[in-house]
Protein backbone atom coordinates (compact mmCIF):
# COMPACT_ATOMS: atom_id res chain seq x y z
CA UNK A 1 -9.79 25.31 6.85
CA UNK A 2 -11.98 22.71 6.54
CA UNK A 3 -13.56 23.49 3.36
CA UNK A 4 -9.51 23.50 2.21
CA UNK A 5 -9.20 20.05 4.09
CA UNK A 6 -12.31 18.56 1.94
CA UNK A 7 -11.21 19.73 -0.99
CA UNK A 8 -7.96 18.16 -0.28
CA UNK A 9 -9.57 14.71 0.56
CA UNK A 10 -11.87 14.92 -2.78
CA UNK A 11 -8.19 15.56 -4.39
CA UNK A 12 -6.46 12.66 -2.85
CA UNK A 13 -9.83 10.22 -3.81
CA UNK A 14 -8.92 10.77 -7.31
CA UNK A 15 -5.41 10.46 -7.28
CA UNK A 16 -4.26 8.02 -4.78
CA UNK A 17 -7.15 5.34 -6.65
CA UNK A 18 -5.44 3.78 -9.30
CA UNK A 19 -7.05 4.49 -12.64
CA UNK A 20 -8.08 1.18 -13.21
CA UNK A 21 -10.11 0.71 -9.90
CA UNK A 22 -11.85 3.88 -10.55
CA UNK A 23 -12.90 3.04 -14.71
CA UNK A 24 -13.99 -0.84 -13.18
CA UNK A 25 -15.41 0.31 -9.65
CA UNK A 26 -15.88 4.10 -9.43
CA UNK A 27 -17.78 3.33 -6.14
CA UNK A 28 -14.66 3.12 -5.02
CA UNK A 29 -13.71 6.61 -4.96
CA UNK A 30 -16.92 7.22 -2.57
CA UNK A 31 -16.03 4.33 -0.48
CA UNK A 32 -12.55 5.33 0.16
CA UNK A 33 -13.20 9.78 0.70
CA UNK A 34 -15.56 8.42 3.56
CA UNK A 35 -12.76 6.70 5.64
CA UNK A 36 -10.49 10.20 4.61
CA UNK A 37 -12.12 12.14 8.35
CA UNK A 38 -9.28 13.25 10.10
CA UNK A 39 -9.37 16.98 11.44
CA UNK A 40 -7.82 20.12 8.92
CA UNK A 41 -4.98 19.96 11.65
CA UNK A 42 -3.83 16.53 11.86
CA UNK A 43 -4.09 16.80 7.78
CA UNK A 44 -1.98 20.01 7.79
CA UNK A 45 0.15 17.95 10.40
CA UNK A 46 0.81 14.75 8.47
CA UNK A 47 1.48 16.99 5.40
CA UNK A 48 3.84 18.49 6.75
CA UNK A 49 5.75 15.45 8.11
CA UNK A 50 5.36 14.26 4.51
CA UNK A 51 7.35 17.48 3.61
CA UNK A 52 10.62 16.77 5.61
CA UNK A 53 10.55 13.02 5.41
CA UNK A 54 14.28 11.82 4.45
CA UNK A 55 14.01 9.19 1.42
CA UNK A 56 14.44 5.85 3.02
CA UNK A 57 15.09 3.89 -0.12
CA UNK A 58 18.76 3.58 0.65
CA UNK A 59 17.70 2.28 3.89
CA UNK A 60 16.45 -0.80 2.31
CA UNK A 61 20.06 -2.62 1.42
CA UNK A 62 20.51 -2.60 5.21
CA UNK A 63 16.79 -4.38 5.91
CA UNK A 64 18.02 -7.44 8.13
CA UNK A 65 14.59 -9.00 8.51
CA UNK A 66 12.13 -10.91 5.74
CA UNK A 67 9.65 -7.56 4.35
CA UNK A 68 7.39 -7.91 1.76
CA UNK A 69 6.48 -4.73 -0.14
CA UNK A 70 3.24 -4.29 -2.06
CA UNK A 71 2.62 -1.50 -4.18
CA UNK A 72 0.57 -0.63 -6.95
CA UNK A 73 1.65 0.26 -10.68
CA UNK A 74 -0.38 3.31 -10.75
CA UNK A 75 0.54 4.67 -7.49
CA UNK A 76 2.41 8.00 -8.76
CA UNK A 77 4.19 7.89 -5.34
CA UNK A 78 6.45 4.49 -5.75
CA UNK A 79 8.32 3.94 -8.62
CA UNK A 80 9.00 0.14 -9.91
CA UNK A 81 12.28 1.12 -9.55
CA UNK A 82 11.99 2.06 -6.14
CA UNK A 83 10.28 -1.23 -5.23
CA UNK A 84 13.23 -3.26 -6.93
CA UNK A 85 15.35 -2.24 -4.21
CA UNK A 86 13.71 -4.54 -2.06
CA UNK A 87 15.92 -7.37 -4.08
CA UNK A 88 19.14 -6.32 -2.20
CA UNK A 89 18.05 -6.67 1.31
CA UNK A 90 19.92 -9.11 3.05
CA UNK A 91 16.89 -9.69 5.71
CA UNK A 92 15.36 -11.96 2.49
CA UNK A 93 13.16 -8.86 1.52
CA UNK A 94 10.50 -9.51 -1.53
CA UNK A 95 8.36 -7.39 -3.63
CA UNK A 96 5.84 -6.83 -6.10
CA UNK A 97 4.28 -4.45 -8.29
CA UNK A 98 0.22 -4.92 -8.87
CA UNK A 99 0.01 -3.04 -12.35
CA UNK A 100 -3.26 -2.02 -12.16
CA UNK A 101 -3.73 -1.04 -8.72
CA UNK A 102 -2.86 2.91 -7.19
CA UNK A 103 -1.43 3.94 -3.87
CA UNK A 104 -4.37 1.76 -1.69
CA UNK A 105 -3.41 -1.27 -3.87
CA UNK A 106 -4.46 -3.92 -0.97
CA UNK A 107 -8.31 -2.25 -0.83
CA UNK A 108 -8.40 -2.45 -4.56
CA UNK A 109 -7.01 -5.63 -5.05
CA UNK A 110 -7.72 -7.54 -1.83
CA UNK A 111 -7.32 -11.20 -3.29
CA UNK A 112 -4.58 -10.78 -5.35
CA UNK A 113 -2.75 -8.90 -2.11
CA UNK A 114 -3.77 -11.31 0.25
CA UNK A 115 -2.91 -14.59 -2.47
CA UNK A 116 0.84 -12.21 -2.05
CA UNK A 117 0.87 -12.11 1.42
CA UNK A 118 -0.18 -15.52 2.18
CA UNK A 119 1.95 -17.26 -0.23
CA UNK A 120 4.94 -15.18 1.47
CA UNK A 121 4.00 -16.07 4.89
CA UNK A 122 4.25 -20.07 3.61
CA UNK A 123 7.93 -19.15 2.30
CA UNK A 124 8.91 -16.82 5.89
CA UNK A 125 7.24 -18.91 8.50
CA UNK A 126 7.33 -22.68 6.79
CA UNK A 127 4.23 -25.23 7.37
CA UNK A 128 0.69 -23.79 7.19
CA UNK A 129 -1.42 -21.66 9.38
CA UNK A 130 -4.22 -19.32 8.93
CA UNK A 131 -3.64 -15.65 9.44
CA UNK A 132 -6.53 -13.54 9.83
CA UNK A 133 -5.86 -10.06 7.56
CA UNK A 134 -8.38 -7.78 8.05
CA UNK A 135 -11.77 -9.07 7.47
CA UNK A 136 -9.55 -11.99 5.14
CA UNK A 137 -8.35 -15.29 6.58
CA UNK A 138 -5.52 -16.92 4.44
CA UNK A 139 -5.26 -20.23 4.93
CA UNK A 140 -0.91 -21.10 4.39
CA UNK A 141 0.44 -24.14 3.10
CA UNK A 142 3.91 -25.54 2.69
């Protein structure tokens, strides 16, 4: 199984990497299949959960609570249409698209997420702070 699990890994590399990131950084790819090491059965697991997941998109129009969504334009897995839903949230819900950016959108655009995020946090929480995101600190203004 785990030669199965590797292949699926190399697989998900390729596809989950939007095709931008992997034409302007194809280290990327590498960088991203060494953080895939979970076991064959926690992959067979978490597909599986992935198989009888309900679609939580109309779930959105009840969000009661500020969310921003991120996703990227070449992520095959979230539709623009999908992310528009955000917009009727009552909980003040926002999101983007990043058009050239795939499914890990925030590890191939890390500025451009955390310019998002930070300029969001400034609009939810009001004066400034810094936030520390990761190996990021966004300083917030208001």
């Amino acid at each position: 199984m785990a030669e199965g699990t590797e292949k699926l890994f190399d697989g998900m590399a390729q596809t989950l990497i939007g095709a931008t990131a992997r034409r302007t950084r194809p280290e990327i790819v590498s960088e991203l299949r060494a953080r895939m090491t979970i076991s064959a059965e926690a992959a067979v697991a978490v597909q599986a959960g992935l198989a009888v997941r309900p679609d939580s998109v109309p779930d959105i129009a009840r969000i009661q609570v500020p969310v921003l969504a991120i996703a990227g334009g070449e992520d095959g897995g979230v539709t623009a249409v999908e992310m528009e839903a955000f917009k009727a949230a009552p909980g003040g819900c926002e999101s983007h698209v990043i058009a050239d950016a795939g499914h890990f959108a925030a590890y191939e655009k890390p500025d451009e997420v955390a310019g998002m995020l930070g300029a969001w946090l400034a609009r939810v929480k009001g004066g400034s702070a810094d936030h520390t995101l990761g190996h990021f600190r966004v300083r917030v203004q208001h």
